[in-house]
N, C-alpha and C. Protein backbone atom coordinates (compact mmCIF):
# COMPACT_ATOMS: atom_id res chain seq x y z
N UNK A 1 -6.64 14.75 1.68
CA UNK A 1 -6.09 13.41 1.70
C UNK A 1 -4.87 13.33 0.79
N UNK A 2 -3.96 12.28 1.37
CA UNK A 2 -2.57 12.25 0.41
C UNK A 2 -2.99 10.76 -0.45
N UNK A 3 -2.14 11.14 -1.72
CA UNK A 3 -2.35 9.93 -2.16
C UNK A 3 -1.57 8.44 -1.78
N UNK A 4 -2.21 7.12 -2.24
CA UNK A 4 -1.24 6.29 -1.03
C UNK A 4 -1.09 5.50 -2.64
N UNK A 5 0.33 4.93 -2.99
CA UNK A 5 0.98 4.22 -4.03
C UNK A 5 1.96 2.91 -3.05
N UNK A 6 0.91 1.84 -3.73
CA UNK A 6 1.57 0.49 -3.03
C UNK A 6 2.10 -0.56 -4.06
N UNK A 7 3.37 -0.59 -4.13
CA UNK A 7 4.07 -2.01 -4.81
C UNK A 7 3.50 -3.28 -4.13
N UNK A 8 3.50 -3.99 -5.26
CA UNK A 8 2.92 -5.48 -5.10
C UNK A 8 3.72 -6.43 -6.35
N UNK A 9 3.76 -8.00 -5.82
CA UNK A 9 3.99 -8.62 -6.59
C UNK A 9 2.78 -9.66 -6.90
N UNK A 10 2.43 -10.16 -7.94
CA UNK A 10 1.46 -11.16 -8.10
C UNK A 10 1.47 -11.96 -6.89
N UNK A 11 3.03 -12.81 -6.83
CA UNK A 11 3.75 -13.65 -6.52
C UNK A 11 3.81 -13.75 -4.88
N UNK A 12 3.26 -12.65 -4.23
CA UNK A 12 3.61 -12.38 -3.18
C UNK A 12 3.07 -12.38 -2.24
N UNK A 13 2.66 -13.25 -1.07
CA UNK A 13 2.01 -14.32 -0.23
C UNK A 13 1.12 -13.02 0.73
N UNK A 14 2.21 -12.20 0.78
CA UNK A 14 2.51 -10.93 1.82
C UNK A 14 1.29 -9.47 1.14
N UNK A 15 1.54 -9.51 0.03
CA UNK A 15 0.63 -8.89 -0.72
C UNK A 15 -0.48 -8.92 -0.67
N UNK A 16 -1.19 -10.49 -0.66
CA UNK A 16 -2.49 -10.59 -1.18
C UNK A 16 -2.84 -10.83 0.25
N UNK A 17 -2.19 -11.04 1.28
CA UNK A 17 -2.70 -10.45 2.56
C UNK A 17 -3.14 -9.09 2.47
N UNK A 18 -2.01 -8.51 2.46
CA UNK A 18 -2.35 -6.89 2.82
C UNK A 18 -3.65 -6.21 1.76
N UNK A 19 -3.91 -7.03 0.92
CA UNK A 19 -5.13 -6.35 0.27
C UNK A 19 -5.98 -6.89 0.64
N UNK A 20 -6.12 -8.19 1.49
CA UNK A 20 -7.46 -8.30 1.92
C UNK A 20 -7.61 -7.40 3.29
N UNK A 21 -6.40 -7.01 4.07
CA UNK A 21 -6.57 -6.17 5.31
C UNK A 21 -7.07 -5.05 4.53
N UNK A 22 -7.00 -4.36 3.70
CA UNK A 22 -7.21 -3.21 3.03
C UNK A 22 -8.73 -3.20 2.85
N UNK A 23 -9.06 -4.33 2.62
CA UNK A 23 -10.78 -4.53 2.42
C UNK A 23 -11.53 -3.99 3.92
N UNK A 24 -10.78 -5.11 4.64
CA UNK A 24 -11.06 -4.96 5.70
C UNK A 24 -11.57 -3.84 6.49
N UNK A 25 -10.41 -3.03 6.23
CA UNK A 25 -9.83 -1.71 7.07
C UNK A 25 -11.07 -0.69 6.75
N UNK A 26 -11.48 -0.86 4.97
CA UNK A 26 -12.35 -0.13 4.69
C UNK A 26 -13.97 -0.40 4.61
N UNK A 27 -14.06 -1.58 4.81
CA UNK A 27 -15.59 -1.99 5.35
C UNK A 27 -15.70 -1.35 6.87
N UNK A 28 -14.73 -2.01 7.63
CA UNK A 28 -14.41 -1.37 9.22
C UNK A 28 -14.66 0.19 9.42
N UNK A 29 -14.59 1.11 8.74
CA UNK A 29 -14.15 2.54 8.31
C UNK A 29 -14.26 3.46 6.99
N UNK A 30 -15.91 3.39 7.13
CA UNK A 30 -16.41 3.86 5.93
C UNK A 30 -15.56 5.28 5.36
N UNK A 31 -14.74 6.12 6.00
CA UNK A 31 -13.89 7.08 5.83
C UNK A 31 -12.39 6.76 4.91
N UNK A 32 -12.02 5.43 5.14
CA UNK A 32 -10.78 4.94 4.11
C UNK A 32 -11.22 4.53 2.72
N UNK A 33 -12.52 4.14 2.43
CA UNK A 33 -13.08 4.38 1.49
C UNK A 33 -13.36 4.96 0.12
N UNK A 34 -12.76 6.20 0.89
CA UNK A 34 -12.39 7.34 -0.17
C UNK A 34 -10.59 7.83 -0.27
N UNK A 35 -10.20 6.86 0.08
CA UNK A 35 -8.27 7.40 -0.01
C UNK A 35 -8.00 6.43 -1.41
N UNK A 36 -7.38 7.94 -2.10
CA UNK A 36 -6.88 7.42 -3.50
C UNK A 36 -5.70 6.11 -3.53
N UNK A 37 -5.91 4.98 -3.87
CA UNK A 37 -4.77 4.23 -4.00
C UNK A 37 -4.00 3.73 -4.62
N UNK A 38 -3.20 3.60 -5.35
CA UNK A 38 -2.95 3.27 -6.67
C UNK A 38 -2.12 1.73 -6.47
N UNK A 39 -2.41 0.90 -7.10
CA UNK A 39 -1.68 -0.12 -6.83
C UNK A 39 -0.66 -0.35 -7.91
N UNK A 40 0.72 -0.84 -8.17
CA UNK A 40 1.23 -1.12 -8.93
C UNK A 40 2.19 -2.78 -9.03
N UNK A 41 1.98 -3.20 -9.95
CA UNK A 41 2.87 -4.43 -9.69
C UNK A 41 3.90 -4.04 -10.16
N UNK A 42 5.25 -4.71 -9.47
CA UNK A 42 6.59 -4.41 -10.33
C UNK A 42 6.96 -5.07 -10.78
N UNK A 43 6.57 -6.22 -11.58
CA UNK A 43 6.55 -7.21 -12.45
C UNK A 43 6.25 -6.18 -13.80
N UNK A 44 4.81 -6.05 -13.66
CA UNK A 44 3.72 -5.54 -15.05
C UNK A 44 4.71 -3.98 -14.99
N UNK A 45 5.14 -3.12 -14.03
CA UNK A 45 5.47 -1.86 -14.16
C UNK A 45 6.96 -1.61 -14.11
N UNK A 46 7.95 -2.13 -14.16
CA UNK A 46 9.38 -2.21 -13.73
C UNK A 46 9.74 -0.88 -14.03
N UNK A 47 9.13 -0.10 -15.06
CA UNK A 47 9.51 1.18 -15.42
C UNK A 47 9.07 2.58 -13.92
N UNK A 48 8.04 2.18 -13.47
CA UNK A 48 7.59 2.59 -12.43
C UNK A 48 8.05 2.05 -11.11
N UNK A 49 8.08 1.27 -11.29
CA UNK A 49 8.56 0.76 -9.90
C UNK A 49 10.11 0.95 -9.73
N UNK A 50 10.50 1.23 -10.84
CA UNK A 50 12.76 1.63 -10.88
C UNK A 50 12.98 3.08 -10.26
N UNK A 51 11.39 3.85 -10.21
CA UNK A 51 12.14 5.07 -10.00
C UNK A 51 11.58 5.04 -8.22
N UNK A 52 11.42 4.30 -7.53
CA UNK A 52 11.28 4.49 -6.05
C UNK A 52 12.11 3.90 -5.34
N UNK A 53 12.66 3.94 -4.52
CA UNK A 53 13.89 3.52 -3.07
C UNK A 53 12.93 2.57 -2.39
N UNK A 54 12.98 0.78 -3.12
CA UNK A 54 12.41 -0.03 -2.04
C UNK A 54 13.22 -1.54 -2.25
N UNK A 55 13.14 -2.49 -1.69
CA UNK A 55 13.15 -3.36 -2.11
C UNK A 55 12.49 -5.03 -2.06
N UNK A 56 11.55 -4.96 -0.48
CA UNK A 56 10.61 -5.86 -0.20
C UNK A 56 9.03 -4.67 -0.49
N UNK A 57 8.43 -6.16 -0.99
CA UNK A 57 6.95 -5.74 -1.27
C UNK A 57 6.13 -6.25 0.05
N UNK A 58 5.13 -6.05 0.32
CA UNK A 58 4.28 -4.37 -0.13
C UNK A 58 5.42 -3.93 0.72
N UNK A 59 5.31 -2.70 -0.39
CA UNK A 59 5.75 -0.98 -0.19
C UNK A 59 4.42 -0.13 0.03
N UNK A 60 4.06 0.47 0.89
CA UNK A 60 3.43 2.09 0.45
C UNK A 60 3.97 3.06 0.96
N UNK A 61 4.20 4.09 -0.14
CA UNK A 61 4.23 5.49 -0.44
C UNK A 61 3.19 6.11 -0.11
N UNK A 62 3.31 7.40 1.08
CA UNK A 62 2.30 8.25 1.27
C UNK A 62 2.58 9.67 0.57
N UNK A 63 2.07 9.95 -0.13
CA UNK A 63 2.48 11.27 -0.96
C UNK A 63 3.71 11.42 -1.01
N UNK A 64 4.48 10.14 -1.56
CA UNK A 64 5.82 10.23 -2.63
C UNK A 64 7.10 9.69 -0.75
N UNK A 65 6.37 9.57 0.28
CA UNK A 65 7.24 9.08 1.43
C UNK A 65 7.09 7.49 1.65
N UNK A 66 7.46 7.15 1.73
CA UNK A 66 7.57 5.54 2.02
C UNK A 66 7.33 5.34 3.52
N UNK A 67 6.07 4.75 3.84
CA UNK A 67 5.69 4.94 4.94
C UNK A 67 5.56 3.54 5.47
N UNK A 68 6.25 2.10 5.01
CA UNK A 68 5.96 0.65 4.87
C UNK A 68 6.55 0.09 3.78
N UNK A 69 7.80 -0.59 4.63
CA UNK A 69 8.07 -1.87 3.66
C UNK A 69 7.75 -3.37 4.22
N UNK A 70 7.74 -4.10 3.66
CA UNK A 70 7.88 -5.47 3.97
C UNK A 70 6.67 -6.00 4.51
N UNK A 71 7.28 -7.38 5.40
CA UNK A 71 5.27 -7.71 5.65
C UNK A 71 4.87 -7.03 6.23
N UNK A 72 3.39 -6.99 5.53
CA UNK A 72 2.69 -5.98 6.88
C UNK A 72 1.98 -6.46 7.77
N UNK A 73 0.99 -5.82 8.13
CA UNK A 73 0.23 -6.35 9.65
C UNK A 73 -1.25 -5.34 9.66
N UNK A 74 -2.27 -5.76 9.84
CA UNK A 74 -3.60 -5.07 9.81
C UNK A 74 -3.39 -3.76 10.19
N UNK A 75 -2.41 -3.73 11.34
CA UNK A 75 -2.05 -2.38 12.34
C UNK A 75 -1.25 -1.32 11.37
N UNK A 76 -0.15 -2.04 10.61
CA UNK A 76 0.34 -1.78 9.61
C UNK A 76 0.07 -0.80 8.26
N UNK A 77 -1.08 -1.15 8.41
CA UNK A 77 -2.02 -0.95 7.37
C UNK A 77 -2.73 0.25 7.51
N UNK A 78 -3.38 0.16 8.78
CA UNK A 78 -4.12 0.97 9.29
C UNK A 78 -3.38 2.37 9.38
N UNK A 79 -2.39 2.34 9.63
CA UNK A 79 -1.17 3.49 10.01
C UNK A 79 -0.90 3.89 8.65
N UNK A 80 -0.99 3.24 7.57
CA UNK A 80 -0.61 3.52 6.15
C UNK A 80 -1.65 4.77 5.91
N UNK A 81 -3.38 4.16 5.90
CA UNK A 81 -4.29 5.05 6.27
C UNK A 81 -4.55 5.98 6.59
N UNK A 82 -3.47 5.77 7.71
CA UNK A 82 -4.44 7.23 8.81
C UNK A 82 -3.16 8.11 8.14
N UNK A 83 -2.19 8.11 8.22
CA UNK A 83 -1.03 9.04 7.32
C UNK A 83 -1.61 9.58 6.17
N UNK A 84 -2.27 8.96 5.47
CA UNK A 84 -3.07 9.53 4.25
C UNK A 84 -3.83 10.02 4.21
N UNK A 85 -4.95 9.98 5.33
CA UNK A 85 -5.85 10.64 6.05
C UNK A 85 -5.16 12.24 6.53
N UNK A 86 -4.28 12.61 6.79
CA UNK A 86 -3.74 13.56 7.94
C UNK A 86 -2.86 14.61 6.58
């Protein structure tokens, strides 16, 4: 499995969607369960979050590739997954 690193803002309507699809995805799919995720805000992390090429949140990074910007979508999500999976 690759690791999956997702920017977030507190602030961000779009965000706290995509982490409840994330719940989702992994109740749905006892196998996503186990994909490392790291979440970061770029508020709390600006030092971390300066060194990646993004600029709408959520972002995820699949092992250092940017595989999703902007709003996402359950489907969205799921594809974030299965890339991390593979």
């Amino acid at each position: 499995m690759k690791p999956i690193l997702m920017f977030t803002m507190k602030s961000c309507p779009h965000c706290v969607r995509a982490l409840q699809w994330m719940d989702e995805l992994k109740q749905e799919n006892p196998a996503y369960a186990n994909l490392e995720i790291e979440i970061i805000d770029e508020n709390i992390h600006p030092d971390i979050a300066g060194k990646y090429d993004y600029y709408y949140v959520p972002t995820y990074f699949v092992h250092g590739v940017k595989v999703h910007e902007g709003v996402p979508s359950k489907d969205k999500i799921r594809n974030v997954f299965e890339k991390a999976q593979n």
